[in-house]
N, C-alpha and C. Protein backbone atom coordinates (compact mmCIF):
# COMPACT_ATOMS: atom_id res chain seq x y z
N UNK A 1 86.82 -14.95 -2.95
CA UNK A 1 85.81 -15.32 -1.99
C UNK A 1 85.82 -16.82 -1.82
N UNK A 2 85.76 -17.47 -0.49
CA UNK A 2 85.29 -18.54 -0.42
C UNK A 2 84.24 -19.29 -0.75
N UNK A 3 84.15 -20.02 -0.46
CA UNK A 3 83.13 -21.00 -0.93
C UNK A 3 82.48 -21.28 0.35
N UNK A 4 82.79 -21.18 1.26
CA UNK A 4 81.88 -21.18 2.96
C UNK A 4 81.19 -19.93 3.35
N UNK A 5 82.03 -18.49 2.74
CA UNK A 5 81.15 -17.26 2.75
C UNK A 5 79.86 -17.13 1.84
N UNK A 6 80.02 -17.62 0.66
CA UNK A 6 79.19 -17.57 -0.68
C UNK A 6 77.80 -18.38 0.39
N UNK A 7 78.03 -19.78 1.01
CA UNK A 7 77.62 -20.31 1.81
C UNK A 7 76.48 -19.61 2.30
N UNK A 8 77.31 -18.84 3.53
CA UNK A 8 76.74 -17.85 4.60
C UNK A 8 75.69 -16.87 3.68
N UNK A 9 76.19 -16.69 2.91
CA UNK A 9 75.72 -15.31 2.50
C UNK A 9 74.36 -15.95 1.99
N UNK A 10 74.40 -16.56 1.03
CA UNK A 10 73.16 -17.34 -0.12
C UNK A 10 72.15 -17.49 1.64
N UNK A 11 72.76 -17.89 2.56
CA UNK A 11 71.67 -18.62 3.52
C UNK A 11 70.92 -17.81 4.20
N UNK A 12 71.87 -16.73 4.39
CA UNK A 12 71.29 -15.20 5.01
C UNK A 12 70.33 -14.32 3.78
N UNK A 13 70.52 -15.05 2.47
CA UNK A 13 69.67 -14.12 1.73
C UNK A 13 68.06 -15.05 1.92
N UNK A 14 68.53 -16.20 1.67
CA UNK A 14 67.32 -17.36 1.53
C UNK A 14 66.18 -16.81 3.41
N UNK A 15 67.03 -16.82 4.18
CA UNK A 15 66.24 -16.65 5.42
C UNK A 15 65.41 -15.05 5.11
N UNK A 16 66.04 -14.33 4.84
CA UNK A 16 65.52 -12.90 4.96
C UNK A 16 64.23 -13.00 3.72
N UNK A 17 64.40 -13.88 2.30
CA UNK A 17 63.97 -13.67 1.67
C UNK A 17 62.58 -14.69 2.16
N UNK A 18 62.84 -15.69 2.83
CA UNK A 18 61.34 -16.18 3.80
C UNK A 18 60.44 -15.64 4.29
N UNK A 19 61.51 -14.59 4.91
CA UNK A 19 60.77 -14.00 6.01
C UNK A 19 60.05 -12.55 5.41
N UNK A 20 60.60 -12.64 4.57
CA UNK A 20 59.56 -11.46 3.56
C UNK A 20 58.68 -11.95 2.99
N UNK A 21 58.52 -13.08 2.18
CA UNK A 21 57.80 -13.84 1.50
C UNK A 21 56.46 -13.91 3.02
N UNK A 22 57.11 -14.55 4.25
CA UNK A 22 56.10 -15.18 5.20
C UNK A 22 55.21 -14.04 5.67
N UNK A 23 55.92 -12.22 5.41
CA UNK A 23 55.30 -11.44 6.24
C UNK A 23 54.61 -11.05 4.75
N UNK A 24 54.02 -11.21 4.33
CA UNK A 24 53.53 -10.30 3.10
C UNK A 24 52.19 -11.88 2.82
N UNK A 25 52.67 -12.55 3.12
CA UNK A 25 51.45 -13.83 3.05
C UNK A 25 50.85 -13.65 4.19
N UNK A 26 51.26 -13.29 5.68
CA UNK A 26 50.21 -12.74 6.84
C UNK A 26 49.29 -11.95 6.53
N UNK A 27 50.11 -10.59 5.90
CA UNK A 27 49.20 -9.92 5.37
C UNK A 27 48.21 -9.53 4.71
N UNK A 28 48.58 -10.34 3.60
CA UNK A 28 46.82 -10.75 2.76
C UNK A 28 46.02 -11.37 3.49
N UNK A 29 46.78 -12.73 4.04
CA UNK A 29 45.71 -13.54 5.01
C UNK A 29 45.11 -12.81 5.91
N UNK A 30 45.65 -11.81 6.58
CA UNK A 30 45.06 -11.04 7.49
C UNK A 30 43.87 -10.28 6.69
N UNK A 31 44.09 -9.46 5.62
CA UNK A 31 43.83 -8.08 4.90
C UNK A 31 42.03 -9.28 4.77
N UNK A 32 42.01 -10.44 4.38
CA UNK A 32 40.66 -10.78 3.62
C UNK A 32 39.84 -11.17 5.35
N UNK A 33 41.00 -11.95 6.25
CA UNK A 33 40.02 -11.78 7.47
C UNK A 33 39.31 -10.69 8.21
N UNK A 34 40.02 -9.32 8.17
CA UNK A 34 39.76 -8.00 8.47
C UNK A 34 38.32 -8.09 7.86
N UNK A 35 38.65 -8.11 6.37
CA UNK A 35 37.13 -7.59 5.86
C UNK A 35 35.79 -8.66 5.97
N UNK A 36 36.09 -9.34 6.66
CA UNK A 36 34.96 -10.92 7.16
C UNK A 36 34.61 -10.66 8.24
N UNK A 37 35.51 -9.79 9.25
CA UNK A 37 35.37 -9.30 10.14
C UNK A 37 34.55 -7.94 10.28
N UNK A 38 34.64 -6.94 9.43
CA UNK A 38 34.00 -5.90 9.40
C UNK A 38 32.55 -6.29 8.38
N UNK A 39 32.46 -7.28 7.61
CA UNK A 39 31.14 -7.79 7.07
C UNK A 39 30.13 -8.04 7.92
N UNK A 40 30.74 -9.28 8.90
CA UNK A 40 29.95 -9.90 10.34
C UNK A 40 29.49 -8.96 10.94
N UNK A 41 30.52 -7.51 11.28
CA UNK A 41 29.87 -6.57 12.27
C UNK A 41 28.82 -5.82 11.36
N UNK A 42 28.62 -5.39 10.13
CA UNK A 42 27.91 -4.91 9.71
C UNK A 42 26.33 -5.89 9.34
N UNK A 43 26.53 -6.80 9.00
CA UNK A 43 25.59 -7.65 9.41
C UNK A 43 24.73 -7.69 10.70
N UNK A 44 26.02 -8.00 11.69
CA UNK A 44 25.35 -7.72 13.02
C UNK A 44 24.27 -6.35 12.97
N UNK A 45 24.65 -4.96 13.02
CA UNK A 45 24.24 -4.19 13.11
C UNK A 45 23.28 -4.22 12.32
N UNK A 46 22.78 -4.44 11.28
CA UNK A 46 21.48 -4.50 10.59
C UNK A 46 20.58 -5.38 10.56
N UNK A 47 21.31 -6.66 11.54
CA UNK A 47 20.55 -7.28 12.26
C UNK A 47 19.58 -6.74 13.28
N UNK A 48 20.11 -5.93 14.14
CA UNK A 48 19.61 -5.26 15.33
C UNK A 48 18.79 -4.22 14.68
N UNK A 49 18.90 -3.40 13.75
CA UNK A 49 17.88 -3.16 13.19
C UNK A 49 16.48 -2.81 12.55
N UNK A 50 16.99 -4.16 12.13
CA UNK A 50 15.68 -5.05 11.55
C UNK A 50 14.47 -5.41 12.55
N UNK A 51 15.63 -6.20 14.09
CA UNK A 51 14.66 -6.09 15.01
C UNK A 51 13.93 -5.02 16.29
N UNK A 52 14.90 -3.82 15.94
CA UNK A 52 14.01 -2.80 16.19
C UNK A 52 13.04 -2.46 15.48
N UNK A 53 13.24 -2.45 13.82
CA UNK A 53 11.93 -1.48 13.42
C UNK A 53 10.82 -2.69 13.50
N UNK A 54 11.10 -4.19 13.45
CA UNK A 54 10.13 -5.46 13.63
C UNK A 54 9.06 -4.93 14.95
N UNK A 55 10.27 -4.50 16.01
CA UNK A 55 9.04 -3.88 17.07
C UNK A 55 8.70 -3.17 17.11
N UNK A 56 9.07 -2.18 16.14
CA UNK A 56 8.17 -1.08 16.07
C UNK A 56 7.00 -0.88 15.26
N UNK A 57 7.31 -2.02 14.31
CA UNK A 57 6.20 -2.45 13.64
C UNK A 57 4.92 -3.14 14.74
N UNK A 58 5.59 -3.76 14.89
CA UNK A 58 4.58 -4.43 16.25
C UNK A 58 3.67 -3.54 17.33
N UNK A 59 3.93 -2.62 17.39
CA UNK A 59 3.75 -1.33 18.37
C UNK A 59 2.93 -0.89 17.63
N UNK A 60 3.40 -0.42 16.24
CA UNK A 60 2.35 0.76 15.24
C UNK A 60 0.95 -0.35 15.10
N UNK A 61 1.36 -1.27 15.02
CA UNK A 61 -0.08 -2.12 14.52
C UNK A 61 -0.96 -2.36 15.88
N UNK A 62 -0.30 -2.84 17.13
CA UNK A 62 -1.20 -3.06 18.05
C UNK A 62 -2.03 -1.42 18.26
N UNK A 63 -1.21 -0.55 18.35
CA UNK A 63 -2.17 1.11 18.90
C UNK A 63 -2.84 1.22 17.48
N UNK A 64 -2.75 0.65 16.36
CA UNK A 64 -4.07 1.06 15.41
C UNK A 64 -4.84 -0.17 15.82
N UNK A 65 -5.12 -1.15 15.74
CA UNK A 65 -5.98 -2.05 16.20
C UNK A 65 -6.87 -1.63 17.48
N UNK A 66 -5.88 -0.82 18.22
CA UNK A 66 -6.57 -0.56 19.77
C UNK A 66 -7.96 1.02 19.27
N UNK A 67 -6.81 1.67 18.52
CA UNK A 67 -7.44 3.00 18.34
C UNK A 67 -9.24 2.91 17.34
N UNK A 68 -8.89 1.75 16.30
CA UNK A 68 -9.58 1.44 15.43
C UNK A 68 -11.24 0.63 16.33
N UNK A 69 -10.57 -0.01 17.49
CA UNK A 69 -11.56 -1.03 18.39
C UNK A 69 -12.10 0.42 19.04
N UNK A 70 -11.49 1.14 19.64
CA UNK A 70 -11.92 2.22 20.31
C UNK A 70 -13.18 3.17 18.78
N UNK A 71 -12.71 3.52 17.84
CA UNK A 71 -13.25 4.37 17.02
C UNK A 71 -15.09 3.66 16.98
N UNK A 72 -14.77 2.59 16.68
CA UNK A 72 -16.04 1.52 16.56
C UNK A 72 -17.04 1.47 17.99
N UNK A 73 -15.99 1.20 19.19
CA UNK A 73 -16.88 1.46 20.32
C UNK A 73 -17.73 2.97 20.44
N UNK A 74 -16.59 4.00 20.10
CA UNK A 74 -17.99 5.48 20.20
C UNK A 74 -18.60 5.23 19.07
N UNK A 75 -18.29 5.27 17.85
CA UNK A 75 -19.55 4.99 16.50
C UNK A 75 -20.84 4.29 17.11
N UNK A 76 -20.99 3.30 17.84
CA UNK A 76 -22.16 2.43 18.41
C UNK A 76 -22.45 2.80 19.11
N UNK A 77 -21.90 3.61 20.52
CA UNK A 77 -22.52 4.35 21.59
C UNK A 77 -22.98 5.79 20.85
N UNK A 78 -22.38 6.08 19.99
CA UNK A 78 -23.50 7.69 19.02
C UNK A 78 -24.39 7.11 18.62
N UNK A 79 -24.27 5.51 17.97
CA UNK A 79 -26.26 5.00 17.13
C UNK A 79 -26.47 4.87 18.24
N UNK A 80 -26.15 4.70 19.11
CA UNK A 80 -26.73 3.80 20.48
C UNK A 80 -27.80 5.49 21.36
N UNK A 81 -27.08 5.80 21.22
CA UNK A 81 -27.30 7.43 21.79
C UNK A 81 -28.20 8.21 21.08
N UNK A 82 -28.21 8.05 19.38
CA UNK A 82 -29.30 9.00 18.57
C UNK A 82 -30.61 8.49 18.25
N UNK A 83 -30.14 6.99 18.82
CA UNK A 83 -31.89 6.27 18.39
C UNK A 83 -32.46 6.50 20.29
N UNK A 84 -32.42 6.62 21.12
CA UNK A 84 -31.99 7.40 22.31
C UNK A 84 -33.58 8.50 22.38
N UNK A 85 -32.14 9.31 21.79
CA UNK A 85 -32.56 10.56 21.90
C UNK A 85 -33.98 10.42 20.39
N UNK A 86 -33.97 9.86 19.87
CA UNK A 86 -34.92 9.59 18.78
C UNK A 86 -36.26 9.79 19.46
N UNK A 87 -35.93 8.17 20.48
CA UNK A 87 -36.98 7.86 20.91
C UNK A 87 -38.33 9.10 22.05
N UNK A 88 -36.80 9.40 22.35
CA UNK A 88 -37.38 10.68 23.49
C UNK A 88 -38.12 11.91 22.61
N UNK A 89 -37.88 12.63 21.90
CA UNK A 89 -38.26 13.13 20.76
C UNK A 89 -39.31 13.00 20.29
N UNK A 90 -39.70 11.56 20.22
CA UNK A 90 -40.66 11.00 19.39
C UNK A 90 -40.84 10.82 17.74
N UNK A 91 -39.66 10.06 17.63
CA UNK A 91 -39.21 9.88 16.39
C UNK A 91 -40.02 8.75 15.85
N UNK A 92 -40.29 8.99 14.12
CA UNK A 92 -41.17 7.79 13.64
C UNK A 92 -40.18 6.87 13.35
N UNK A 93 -40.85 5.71 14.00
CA UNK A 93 -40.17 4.35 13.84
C UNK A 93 -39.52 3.90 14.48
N UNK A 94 -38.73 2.85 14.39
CA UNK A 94 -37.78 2.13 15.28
C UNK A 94 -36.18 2.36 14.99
N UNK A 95 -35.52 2.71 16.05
CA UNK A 95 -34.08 3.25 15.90
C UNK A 95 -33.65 2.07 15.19
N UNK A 96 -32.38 2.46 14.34
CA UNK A 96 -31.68 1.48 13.72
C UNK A 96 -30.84 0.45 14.59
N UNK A 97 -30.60 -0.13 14.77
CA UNK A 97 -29.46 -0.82 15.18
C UNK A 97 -27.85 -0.79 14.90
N UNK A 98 -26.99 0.00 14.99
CA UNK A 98 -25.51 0.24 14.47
C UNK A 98 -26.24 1.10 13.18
N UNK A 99 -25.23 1.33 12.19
CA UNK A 99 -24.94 2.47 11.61
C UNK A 99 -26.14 1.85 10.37
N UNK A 100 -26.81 1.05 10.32
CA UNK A 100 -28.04 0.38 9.00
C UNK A 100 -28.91 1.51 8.51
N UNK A 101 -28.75 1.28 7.10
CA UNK A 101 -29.74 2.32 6.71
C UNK A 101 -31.34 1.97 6.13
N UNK A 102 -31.99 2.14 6.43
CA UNK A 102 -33.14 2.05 6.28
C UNK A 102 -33.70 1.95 4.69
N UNK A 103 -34.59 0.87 4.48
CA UNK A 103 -34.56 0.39 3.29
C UNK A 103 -34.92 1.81 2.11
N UNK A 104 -35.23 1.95 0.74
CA UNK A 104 -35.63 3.46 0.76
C UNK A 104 -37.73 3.18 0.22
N UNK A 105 -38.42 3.81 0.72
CA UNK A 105 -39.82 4.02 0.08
C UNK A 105 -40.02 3.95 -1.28
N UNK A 106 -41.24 2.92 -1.47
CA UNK A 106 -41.24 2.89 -2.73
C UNK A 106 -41.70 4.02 -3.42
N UNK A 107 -41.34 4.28 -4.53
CA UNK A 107 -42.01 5.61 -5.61
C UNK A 107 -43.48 5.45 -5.02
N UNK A 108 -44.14 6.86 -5.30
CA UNK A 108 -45.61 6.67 -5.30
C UNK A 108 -45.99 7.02 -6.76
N UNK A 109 -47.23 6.60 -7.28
CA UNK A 109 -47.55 7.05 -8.49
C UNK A 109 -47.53 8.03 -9.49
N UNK A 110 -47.44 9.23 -8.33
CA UNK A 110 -47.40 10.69 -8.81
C UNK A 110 -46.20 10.47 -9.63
N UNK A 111 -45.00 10.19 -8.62
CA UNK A 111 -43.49 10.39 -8.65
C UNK A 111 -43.08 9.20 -10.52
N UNK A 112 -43.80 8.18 -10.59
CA UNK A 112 -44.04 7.16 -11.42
C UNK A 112 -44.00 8.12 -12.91
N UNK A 113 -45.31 8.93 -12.61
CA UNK A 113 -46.14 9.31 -14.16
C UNK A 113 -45.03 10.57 -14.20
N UNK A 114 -44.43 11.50 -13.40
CA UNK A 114 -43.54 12.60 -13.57
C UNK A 114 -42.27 11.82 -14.39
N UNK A 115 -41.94 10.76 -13.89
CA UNK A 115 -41.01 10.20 -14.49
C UNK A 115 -40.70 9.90 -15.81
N UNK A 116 -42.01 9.51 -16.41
CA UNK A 116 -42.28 8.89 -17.51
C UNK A 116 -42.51 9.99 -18.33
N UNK A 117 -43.07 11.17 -18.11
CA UNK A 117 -43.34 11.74 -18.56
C UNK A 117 -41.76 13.08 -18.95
N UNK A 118 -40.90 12.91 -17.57
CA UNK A 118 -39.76 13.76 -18.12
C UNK A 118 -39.04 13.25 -19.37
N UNK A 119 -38.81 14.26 -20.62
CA UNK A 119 -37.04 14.19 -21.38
C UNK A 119 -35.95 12.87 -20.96
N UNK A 120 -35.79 12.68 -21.69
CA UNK A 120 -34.54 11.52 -21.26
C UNK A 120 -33.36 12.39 -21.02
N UNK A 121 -32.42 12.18 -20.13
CA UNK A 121 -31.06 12.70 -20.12
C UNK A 121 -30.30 12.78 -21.57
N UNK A 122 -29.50 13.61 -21.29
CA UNK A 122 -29.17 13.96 -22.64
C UNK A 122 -27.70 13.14 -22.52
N UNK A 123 -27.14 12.52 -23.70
CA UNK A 123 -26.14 11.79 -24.03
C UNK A 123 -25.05 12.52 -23.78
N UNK A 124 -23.80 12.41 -23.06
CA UNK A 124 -22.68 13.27 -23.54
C UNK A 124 -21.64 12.03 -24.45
N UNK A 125 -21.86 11.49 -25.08
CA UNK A 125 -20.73 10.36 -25.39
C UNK A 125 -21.87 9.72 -27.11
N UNK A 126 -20.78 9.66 -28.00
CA UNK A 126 -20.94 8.81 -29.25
C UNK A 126 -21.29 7.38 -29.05
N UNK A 127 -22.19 6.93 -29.75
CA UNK A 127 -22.15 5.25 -29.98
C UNK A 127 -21.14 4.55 -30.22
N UNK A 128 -20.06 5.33 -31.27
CA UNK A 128 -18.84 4.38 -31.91
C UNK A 128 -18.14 4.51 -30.62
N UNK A 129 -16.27 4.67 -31.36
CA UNK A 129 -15.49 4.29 -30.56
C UNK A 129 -14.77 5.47 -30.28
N UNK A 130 -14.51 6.41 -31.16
CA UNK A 130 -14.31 7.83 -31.50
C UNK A 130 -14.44 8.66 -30.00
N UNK A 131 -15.67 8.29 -29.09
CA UNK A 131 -15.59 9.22 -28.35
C UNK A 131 -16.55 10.56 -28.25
N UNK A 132 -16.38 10.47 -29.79
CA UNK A 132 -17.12 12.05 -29.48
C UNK A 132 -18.63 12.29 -30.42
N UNK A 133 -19.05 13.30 -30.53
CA UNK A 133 -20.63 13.28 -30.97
C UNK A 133 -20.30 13.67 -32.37
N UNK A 134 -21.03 12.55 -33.31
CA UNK A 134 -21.11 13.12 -34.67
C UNK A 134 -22.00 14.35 -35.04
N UNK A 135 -21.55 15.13 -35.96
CA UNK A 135 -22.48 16.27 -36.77
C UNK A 135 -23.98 16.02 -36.37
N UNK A 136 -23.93 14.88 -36.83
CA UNK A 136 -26.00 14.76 -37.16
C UNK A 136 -26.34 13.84 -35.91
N UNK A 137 -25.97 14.16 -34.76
CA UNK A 137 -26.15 13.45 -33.56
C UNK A 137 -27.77 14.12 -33.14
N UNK A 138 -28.55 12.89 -33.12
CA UNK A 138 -30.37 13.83 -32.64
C UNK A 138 -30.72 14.13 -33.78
N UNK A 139 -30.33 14.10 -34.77
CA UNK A 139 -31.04 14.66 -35.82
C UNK A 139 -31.42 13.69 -37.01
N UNK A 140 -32.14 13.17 -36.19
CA UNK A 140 -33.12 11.43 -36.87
C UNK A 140 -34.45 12.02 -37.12
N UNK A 141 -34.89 11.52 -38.79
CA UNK A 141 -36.33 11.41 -39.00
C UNK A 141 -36.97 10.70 -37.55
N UNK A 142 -38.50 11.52 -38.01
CA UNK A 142 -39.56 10.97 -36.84
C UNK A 142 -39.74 9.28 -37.11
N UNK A 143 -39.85 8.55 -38.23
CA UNK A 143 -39.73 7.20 -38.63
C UNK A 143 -38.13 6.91 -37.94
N UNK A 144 -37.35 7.14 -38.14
CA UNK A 144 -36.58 6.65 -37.69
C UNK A 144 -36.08 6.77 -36.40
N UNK A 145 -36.93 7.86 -35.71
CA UNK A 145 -36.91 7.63 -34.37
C UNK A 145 -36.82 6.10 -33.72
N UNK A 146 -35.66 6.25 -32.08
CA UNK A 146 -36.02 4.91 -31.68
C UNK A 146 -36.65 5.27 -29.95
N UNK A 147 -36.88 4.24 -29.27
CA UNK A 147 -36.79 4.72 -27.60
C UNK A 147 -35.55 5.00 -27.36
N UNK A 148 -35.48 6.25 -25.97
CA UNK A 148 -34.37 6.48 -25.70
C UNK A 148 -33.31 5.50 -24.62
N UNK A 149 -32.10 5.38 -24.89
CA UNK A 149 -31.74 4.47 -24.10
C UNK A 149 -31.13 4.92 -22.96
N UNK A 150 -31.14 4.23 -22.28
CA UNK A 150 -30.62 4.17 -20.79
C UNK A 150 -29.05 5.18 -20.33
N UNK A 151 -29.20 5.99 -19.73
CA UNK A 151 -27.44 6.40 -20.05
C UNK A 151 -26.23 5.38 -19.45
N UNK A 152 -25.51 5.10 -20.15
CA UNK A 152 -24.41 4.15 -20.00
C UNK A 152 -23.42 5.07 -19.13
N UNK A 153 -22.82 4.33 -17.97
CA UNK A 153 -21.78 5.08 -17.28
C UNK A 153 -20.37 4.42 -17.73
């Protein structure tokens, strides 16, 4: 073999072996832009989204605000309407104004001395921490009786 073929040949391997080297480096370069590319679009799309359900958020809140303003307008035209019809009736006293409840009557004396005079409610719950009612729960000497207390909620 010559030494001008050896030449040729080495130069034809060096070119081919470039051009493999150059197409296989497109390819990655390509392969990571592809997926930057399909990121962006998926981005995009959950962009759009976001600002659909944003308006649909926007939508659900204005028709409860509207529905809620509406609920309140009949609530006041019914007080508006039963102190009304109260009056026609001949109802004691003066209609309320909106949905107000009327202060309550004081006890009368009767109601006072019945009071005082009923049993105290009966305890369902222990003093300690336990929870529950000891054995000898109520079952206190008359000396050691105390007043009954208040029931704790």
């Amino acid at each position: 073999m010559e030494a001008s073929s050896i030449n040729w040949i080495l130069a034809i391997a060096c070119l081919l072996a470039g051009i493999g080297i150059g197409a296989l480096g497109y390819h990655l370069l390509n392969a990571g832009a592809a997926g930057v590319q399909r990121l962006r679009q998926r981005l995009a799309e959950r962009d759009r989204e976001l600002a659909a359900l944003r308006d649909g958020m926007q939508d659900h809140f204005a028709e409860a605000t509207r529905l809620t303003e509406t609920l309140r307008h009949d609530a006041e035209a019914l007080a508006r309407r039963l102190g009304e019809d109260a009056q026609v009736l001949g109802g004691q006293g003066t209609p309320r104004h909106g949905l107000a409840v009327a202060a309550p009557a004081a006890p009368s004396e009767e109601a006072e001395v019945a009071l005082e005079s009923a049993p105290p409610a009966p305890r369902d719950y222990a003093d300690g921490s336990g929870g529950t009612l000891s054995e000898d729960f109520g079952l206190r000497d008359d000396d050691e009786a105390r007043e009954p207390q208040a029931p704790r909620y």
